[in-house]
N, C-alpha and C. Protein backbone atom coordinates (compact mmCIF):
# COMPACT_ATOMS: atom_id res chain seq x y z
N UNK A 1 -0.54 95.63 -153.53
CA UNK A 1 0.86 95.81 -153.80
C UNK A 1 1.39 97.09 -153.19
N UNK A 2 0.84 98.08 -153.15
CA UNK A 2 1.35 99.45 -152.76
C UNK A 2 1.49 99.53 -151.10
N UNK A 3 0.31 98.67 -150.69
CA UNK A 3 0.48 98.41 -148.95
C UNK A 3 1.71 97.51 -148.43
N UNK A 4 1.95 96.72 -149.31
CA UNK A 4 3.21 96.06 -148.94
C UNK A 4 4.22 96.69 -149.18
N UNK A 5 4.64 97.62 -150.44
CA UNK A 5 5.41 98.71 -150.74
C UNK A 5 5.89 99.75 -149.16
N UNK A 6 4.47 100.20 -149.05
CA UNK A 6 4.69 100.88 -147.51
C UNK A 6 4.94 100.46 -146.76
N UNK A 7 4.53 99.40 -146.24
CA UNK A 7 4.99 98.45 -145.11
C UNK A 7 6.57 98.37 -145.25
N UNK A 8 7.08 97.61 -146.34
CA UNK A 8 8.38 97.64 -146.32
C UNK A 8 9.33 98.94 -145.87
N UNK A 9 8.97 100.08 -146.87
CA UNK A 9 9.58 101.12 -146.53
C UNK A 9 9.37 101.65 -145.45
N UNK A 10 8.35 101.49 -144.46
CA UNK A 10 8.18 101.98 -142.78
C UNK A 10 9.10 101.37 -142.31
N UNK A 11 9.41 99.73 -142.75
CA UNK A 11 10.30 99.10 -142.12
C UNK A 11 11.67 99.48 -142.06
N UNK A 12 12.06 99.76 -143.46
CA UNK A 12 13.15 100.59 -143.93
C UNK A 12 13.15 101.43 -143.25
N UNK A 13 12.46 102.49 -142.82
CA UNK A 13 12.82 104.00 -142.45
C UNK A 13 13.14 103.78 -141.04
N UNK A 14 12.67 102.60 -140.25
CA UNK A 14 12.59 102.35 -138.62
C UNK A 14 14.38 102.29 -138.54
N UNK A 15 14.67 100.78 -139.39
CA UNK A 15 16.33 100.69 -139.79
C UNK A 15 17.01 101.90 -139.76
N UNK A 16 16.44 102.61 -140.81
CA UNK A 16 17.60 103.66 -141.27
C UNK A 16 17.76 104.72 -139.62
N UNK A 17 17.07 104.59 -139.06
CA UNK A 17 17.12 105.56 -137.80
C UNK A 17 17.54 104.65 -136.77
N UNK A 18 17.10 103.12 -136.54
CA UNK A 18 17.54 102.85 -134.91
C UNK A 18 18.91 101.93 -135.44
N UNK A 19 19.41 101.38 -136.66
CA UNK A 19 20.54 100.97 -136.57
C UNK A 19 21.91 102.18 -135.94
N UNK A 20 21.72 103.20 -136.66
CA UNK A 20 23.35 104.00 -135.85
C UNK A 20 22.76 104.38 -134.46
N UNK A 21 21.76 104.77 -134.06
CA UNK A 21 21.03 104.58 -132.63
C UNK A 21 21.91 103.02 -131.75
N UNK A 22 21.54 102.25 -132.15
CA UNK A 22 22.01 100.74 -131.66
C UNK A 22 23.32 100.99 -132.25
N UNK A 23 24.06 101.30 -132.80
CA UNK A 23 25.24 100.98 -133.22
C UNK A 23 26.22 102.23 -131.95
N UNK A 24 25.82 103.04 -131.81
CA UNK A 24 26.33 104.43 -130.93
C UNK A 24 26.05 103.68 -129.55
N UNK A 25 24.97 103.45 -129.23
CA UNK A 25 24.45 102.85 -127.68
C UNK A 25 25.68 101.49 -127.60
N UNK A 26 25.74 100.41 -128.26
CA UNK A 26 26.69 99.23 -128.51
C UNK A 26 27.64 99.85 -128.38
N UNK A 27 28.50 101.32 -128.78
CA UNK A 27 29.88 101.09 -128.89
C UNK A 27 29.93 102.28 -127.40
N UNK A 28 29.23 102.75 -127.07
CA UNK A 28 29.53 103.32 -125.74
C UNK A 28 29.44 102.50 -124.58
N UNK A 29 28.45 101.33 -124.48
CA UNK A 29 28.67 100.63 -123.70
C UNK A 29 29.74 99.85 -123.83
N UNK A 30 29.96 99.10 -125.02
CA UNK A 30 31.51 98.34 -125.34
C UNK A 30 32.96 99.17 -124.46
N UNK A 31 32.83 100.31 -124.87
CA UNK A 31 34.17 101.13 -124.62
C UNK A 31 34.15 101.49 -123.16
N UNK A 32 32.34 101.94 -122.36
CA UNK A 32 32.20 101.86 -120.85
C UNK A 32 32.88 100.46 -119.59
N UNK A 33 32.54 99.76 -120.53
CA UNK A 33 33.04 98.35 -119.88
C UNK A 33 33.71 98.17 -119.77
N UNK A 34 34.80 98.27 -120.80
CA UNK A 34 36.69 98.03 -121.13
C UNK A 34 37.40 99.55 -119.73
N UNK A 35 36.73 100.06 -120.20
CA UNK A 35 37.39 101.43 -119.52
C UNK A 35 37.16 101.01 -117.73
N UNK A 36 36.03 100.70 -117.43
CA UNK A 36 35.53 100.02 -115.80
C UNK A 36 36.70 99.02 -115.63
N UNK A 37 36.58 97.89 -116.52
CA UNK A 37 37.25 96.73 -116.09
C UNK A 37 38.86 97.00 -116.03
N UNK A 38 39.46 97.78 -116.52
CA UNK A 38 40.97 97.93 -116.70
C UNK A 38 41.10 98.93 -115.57
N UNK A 39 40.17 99.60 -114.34
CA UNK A 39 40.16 100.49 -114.05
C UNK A 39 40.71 99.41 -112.84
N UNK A 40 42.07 99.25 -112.29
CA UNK A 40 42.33 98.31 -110.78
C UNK A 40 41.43 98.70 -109.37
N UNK A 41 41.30 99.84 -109.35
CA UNK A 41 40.51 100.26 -108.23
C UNK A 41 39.43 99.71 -107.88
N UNK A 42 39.13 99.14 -109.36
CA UNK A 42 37.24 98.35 -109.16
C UNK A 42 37.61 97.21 -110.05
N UNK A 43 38.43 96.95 -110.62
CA UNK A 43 38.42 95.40 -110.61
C UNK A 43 39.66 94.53 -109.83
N UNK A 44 40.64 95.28 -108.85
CA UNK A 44 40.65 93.96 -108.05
C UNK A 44 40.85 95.48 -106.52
N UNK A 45 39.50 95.79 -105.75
CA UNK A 45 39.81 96.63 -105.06
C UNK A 45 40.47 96.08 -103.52
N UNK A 46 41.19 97.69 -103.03
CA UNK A 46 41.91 97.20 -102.03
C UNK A 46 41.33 97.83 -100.61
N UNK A 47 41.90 97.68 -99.39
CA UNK A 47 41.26 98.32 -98.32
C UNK A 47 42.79 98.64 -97.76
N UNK A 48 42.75 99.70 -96.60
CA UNK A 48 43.73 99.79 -95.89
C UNK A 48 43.30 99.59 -94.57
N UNK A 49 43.84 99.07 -94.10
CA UNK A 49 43.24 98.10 -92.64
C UNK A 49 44.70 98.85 -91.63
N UNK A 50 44.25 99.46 -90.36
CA UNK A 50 45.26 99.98 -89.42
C UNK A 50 44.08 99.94 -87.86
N UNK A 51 44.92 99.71 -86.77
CA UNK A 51 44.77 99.48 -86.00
C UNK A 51 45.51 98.88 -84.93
N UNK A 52 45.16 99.51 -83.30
CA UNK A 52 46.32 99.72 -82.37
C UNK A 52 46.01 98.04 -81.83
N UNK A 53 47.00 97.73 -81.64
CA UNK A 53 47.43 96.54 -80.87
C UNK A 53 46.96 96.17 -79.57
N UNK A 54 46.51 97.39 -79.20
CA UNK A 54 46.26 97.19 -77.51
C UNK A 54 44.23 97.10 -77.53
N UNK A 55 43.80 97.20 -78.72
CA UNK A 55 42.25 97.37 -79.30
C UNK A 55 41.96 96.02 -78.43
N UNK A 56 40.41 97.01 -77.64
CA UNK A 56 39.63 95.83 -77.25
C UNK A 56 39.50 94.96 -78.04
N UNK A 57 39.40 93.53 -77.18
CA UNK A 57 39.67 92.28 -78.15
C UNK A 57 37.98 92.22 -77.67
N UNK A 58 37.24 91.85 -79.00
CA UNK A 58 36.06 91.49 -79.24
C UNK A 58 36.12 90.12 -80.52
N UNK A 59 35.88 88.75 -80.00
CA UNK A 59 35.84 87.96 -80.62
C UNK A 59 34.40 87.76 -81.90
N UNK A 60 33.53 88.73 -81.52
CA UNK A 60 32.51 88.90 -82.22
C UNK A 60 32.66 89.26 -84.13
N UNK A 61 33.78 90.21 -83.49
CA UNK A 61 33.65 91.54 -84.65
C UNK A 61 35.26 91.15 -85.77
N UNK A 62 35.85 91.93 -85.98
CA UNK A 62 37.01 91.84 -86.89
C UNK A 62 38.09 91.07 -86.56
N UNK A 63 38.19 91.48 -85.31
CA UNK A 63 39.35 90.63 -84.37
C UNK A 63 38.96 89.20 -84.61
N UNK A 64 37.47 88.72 -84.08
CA UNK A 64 37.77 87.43 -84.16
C UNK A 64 37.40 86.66 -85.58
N UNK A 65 37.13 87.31 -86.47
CA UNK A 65 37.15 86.65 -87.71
C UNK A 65 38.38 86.99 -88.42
N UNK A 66 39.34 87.90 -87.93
CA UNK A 66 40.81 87.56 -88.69
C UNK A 66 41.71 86.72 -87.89
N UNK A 67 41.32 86.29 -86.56
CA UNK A 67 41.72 85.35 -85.80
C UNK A 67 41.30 83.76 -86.65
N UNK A 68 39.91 83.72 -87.23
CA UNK A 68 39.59 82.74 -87.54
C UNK A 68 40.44 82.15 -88.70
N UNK A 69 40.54 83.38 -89.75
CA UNK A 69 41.24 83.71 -90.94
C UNK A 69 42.84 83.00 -90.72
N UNK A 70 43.05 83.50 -89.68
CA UNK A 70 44.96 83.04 -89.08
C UNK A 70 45.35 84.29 -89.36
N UNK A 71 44.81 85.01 -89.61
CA UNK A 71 46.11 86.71 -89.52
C UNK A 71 46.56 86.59 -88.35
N UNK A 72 45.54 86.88 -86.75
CA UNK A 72 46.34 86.81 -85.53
C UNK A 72 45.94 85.98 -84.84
N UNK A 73 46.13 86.26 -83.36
CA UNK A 73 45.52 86.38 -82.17
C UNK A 73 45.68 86.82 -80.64
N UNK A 74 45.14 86.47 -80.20
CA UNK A 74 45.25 87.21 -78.64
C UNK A 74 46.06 86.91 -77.49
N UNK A 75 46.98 88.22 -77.39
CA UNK A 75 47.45 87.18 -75.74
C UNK A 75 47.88 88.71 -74.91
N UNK A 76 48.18 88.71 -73.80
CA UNK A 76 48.27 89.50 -72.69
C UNK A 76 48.61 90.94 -73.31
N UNK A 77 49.45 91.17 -74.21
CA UNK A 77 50.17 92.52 -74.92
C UNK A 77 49.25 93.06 -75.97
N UNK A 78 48.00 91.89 -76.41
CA UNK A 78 47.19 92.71 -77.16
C UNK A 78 46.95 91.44 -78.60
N UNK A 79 47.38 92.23 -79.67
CA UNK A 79 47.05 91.42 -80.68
C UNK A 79 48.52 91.35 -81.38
N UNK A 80 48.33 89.56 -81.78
CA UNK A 80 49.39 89.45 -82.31
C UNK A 80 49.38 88.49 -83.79
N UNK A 81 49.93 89.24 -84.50
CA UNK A 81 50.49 88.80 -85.73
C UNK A 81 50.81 87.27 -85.86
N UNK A 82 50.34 86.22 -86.41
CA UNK A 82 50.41 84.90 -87.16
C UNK A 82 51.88 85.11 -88.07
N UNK A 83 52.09 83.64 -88.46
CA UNK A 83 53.21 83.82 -89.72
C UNK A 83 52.07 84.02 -90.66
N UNK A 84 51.18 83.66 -90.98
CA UNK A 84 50.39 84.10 -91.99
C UNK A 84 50.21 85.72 -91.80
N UNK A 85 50.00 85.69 -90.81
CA UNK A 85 49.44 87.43 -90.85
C UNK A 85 50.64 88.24 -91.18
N UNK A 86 52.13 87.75 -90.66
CA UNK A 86 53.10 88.72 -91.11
C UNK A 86 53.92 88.72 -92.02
N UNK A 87 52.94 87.50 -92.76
CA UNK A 87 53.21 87.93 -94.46
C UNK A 87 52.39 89.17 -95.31
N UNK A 88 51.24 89.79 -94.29
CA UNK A 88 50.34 90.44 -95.12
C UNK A 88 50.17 91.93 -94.46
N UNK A 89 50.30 91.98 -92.89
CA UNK A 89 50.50 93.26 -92.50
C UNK A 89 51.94 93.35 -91.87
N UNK A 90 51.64 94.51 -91.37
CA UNK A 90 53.05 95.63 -90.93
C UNK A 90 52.90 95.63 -89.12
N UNK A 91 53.93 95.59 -88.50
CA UNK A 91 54.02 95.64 -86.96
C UNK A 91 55.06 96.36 -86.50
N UNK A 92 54.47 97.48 -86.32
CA UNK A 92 55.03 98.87 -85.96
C UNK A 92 55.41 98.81 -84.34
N UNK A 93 54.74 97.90 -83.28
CA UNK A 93 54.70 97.74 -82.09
C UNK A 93 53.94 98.43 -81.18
N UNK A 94 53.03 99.49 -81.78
CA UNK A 94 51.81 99.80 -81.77
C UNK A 94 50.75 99.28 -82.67
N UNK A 95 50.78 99.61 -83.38
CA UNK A 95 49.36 99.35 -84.53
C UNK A 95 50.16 98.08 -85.63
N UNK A 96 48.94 97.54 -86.13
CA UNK A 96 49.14 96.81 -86.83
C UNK A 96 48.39 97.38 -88.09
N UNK A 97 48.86 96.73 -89.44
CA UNK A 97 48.74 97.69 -91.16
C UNK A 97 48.99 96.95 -91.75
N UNK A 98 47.55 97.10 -93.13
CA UNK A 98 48.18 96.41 -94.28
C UNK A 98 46.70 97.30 -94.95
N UNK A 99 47.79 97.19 -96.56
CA UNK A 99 46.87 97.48 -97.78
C UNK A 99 46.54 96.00 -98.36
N UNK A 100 45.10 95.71 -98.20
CA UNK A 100 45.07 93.95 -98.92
C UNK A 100 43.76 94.44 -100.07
N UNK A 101 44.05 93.32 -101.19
CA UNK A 101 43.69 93.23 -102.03
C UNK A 101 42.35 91.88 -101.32
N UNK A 102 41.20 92.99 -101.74
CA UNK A 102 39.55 92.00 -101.40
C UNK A 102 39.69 90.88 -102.15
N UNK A 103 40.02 91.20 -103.78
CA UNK A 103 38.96 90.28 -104.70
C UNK A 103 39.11 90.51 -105.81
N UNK A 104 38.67 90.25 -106.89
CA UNK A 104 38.31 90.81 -108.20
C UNK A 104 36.61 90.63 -108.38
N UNK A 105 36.75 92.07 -108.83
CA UNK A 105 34.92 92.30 -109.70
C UNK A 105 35.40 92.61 -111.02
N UNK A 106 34.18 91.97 -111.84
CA UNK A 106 33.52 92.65 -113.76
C UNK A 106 32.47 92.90 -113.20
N UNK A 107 32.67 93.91 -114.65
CA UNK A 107 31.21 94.19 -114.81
C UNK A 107 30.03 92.79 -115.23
N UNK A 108 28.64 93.07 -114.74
CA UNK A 108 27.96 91.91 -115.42
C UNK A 108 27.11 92.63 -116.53
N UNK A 109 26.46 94.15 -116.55
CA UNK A 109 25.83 94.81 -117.19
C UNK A 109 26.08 96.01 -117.35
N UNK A 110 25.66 96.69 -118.04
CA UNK A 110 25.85 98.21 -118.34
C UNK A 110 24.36 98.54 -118.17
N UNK A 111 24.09 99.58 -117.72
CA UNK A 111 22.68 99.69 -117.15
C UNK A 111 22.36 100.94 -118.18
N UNK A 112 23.32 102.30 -118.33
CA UNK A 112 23.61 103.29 -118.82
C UNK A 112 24.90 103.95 -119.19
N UNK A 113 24.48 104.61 -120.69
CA UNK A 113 26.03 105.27 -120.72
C UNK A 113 25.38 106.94 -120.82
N UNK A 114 25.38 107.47 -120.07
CA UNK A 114 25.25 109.42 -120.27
C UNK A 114 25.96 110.31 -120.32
N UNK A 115 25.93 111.09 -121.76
CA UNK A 115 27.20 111.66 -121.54
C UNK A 115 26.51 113.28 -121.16
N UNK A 116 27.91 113.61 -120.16
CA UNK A 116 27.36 114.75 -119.06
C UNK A 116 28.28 115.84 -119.51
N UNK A 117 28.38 116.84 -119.68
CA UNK A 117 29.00 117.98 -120.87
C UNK A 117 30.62 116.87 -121.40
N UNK A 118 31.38 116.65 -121.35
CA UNK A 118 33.03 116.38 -121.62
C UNK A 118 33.04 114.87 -120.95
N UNK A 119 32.54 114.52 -120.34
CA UNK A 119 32.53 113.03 -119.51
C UNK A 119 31.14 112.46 -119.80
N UNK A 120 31.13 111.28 -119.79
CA UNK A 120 30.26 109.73 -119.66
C UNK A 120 29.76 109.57 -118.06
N UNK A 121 28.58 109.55 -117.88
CA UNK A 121 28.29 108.58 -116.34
C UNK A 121 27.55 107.47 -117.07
N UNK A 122 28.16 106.31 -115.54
CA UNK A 122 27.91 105.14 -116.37
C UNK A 122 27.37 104.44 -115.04
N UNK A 123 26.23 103.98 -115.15
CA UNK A 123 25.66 103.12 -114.11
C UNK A 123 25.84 101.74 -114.57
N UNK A 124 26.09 101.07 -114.08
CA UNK A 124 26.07 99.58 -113.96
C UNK A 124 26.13 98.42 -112.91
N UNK A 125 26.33 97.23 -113.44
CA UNK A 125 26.05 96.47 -112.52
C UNK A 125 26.93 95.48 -112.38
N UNK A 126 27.90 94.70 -111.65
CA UNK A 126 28.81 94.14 -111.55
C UNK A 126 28.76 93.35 -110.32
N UNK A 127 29.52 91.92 -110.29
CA UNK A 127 30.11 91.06 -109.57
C UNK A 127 31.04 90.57 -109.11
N UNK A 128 31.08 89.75 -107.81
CA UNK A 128 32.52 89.15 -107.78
C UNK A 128 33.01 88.32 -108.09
N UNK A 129 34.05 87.74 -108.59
CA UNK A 129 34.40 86.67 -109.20
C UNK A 129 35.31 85.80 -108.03
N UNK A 130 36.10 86.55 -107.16
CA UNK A 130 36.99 85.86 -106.55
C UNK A 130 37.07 86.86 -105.35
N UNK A 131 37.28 86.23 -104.36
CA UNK A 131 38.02 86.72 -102.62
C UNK A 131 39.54 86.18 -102.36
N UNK A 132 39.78 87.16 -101.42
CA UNK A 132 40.84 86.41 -101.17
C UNK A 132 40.59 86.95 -99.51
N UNK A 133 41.47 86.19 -98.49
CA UNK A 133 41.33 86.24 -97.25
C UNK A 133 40.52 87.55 -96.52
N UNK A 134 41.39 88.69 -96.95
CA UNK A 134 40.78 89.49 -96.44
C UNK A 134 38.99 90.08 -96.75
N UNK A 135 38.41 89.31 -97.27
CA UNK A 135 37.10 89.74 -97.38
C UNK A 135 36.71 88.90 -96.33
N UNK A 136 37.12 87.80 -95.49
CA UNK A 136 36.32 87.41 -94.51
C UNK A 136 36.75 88.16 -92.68
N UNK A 137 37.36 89.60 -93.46
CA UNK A 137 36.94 90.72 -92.20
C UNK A 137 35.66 91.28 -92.02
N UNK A 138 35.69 91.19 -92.99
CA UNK A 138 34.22 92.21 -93.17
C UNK A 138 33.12 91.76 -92.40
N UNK A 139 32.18 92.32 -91.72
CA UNK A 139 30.93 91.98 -91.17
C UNK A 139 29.78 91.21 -91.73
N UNK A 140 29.94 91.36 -92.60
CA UNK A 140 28.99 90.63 -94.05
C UNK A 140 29.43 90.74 -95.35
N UNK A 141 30.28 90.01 -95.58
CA UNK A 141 31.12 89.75 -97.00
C UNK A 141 30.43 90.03 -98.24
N UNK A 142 30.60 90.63 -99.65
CA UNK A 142 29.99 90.33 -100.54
C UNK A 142 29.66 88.80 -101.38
N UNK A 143 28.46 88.75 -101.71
CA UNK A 143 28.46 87.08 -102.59
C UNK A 143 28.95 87.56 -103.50
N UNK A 144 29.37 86.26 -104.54
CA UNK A 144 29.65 85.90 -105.52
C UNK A 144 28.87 85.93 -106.61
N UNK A 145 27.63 85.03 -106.00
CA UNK A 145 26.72 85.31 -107.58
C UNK A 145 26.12 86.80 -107.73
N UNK A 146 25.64 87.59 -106.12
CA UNK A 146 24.98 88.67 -106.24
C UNK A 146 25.15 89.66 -107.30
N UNK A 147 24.85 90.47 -107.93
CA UNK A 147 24.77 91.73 -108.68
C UNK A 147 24.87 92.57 -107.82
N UNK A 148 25.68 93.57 -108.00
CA UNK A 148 25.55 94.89 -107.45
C UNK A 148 25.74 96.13 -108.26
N UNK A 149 25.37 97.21 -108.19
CA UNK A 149 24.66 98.42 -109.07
C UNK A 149 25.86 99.37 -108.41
N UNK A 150 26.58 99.97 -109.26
CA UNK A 150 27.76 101.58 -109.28
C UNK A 150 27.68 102.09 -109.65
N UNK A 151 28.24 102.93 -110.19
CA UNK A 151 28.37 104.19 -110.81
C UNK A 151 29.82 105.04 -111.11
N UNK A 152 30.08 105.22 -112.05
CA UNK A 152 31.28 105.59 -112.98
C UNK A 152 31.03 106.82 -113.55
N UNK A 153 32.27 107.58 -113.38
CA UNK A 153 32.31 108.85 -114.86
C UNK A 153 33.51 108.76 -115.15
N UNK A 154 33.51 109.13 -116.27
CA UNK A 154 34.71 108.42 -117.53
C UNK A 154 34.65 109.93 -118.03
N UNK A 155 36.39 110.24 -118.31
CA UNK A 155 37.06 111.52 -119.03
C UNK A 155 37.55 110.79 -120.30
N UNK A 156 37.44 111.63 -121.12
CA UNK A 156 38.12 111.01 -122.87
C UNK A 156 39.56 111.85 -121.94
N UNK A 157 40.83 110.71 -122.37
CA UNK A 157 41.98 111.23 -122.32
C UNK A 157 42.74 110.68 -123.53
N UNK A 158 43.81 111.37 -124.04
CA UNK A 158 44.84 110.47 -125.15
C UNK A 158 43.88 109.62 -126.49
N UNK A 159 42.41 110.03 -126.74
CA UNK A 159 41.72 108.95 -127.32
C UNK A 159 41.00 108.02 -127.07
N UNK A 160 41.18 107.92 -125.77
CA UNK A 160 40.77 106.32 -124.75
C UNK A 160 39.36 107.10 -123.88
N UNK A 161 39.12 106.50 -123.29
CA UNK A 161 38.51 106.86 -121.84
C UNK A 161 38.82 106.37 -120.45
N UNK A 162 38.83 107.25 -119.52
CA UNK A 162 39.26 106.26 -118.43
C UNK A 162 38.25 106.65 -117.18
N UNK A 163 38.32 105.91 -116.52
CA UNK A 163 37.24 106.35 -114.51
C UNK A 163 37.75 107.35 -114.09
N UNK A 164 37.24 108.53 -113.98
CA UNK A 164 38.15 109.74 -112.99
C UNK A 164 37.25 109.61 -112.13
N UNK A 165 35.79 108.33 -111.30
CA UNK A 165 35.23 108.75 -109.73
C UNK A 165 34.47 106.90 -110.13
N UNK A 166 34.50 106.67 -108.81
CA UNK A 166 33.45 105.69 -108.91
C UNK A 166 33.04 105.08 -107.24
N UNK A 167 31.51 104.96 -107.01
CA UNK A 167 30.72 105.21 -106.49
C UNK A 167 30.00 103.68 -106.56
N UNK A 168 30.72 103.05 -105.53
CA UNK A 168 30.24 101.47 -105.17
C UNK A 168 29.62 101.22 -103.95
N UNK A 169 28.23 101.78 -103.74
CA UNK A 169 27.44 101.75 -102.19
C UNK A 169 27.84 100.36 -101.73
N UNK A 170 27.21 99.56 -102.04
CA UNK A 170 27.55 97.87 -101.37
C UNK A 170 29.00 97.86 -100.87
N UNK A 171 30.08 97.81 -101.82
CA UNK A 171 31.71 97.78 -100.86
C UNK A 171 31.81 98.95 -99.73
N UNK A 172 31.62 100.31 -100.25
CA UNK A 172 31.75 101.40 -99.32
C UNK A 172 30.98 101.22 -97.95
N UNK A 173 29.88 100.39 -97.85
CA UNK A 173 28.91 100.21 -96.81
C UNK A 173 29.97 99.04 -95.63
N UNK A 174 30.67 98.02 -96.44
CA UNK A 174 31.15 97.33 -95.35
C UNK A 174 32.61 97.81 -95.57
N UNK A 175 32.97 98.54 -95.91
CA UNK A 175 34.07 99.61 -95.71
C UNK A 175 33.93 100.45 -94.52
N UNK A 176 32.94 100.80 -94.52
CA UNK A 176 32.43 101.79 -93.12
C UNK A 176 31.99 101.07 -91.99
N UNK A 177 31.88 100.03 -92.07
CA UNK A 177 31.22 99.05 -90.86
C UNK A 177 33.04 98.74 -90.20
N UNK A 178 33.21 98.62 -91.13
CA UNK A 178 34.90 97.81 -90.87
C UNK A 178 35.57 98.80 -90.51
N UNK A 179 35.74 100.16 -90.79
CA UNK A 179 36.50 101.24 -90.34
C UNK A 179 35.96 101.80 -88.98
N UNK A 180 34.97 101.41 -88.57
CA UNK A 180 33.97 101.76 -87.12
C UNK A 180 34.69 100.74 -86.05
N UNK A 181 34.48 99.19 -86.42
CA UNK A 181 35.16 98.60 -85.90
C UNK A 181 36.42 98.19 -85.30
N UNK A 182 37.16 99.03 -85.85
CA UNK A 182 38.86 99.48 -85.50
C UNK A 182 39.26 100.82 -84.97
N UNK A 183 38.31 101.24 -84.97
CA UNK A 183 38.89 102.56 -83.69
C UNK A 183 38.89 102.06 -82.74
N UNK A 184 39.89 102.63 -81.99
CA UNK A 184 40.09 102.71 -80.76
C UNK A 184 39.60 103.76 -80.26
N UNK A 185 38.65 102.93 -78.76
CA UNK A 185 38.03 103.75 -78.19
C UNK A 185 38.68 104.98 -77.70
């Protein structure tokens, strides 16, 4: 009788310590997530796309997969704007511009919540749910089902928390492939 006595109460004492443990971990990740997902920058992010008109035409690279897309295409003066395309960029008569919206990402996991003196870093892991045209510029598009791993730090403001930095290697990588591709030589 007394071994089962102990047993119970070890059990008890495990409770009394990892429930507000699990209950603190649950509500920082709860509040990490809400704070990511309401954050527009990373759940429906955008690119700014600029570039001169007179840009070697390479059917390989951006040119010809926003050709494929219907934004433009090619003729003697350089690159030219679609009715589709000049619903979405700007034609200055040099360069052509637009701010487009990729997609929407959630989060799929919370990996970590750490809090770093006054702010939260928050690693996690998130997906895409949806594209829209302009992700088939990119050199290698993100999937859909894939997971991909970020990183967040969150300021308490007003009560709330919100993203003051976030740190998405996978988008930033064909961000930089795509911004290489539009210089002009």
């Amino acid at each position: 009788m007394n071994s089962a006595y102990l047993k119970w109460g070890f059990v008890g004492a495990v409770l009394v310590v990892m429930l507000p443990w699990w209950a603190v971990v649950h509500t920082r990740e709860r509040v990490a997530r809400e704070a990511i997902e309401l954050y527009t920058p990373f759940a429906q992010p955008t690119m700014k796309l600029q570039f001169r008109k007179d840009i070697r035409w390479d059917p390989q690279g951006f040119l010809g997969r926003g050709r494929d897309v219907g934004f433009w295409d090619w003729s003697e003066k350089g690159v030219v704007l679609t009715p589709k395309g000049q619903n979405i960029f700007g034609d200055n008569g040099k360069e052509i511009a637009g701010d487009l919206i990729v997609g929407k990402r959630q989060v799929s996991a919370i990996k970590s919540v750490q809090p770093v003196g006054d702010k939260r870093e928050v690693v996690f892991f998130y997906t895409w749910s949806e594209f829209t045209d302009a992700s088939q510029l990119f050199s290698k598009p993100p999937k859909k089902d894939q997971e991909y791993e970020a990183t967040a730090t969150l300021t308490e403001k007003d009560g709330g928390w919100e993203v003051t930095s976030l740190t998405t290697p996978e988008y930033q990588r064909v961000m930089d492939i795509l911004a290489a591709e539009t210089k002009h030589p």
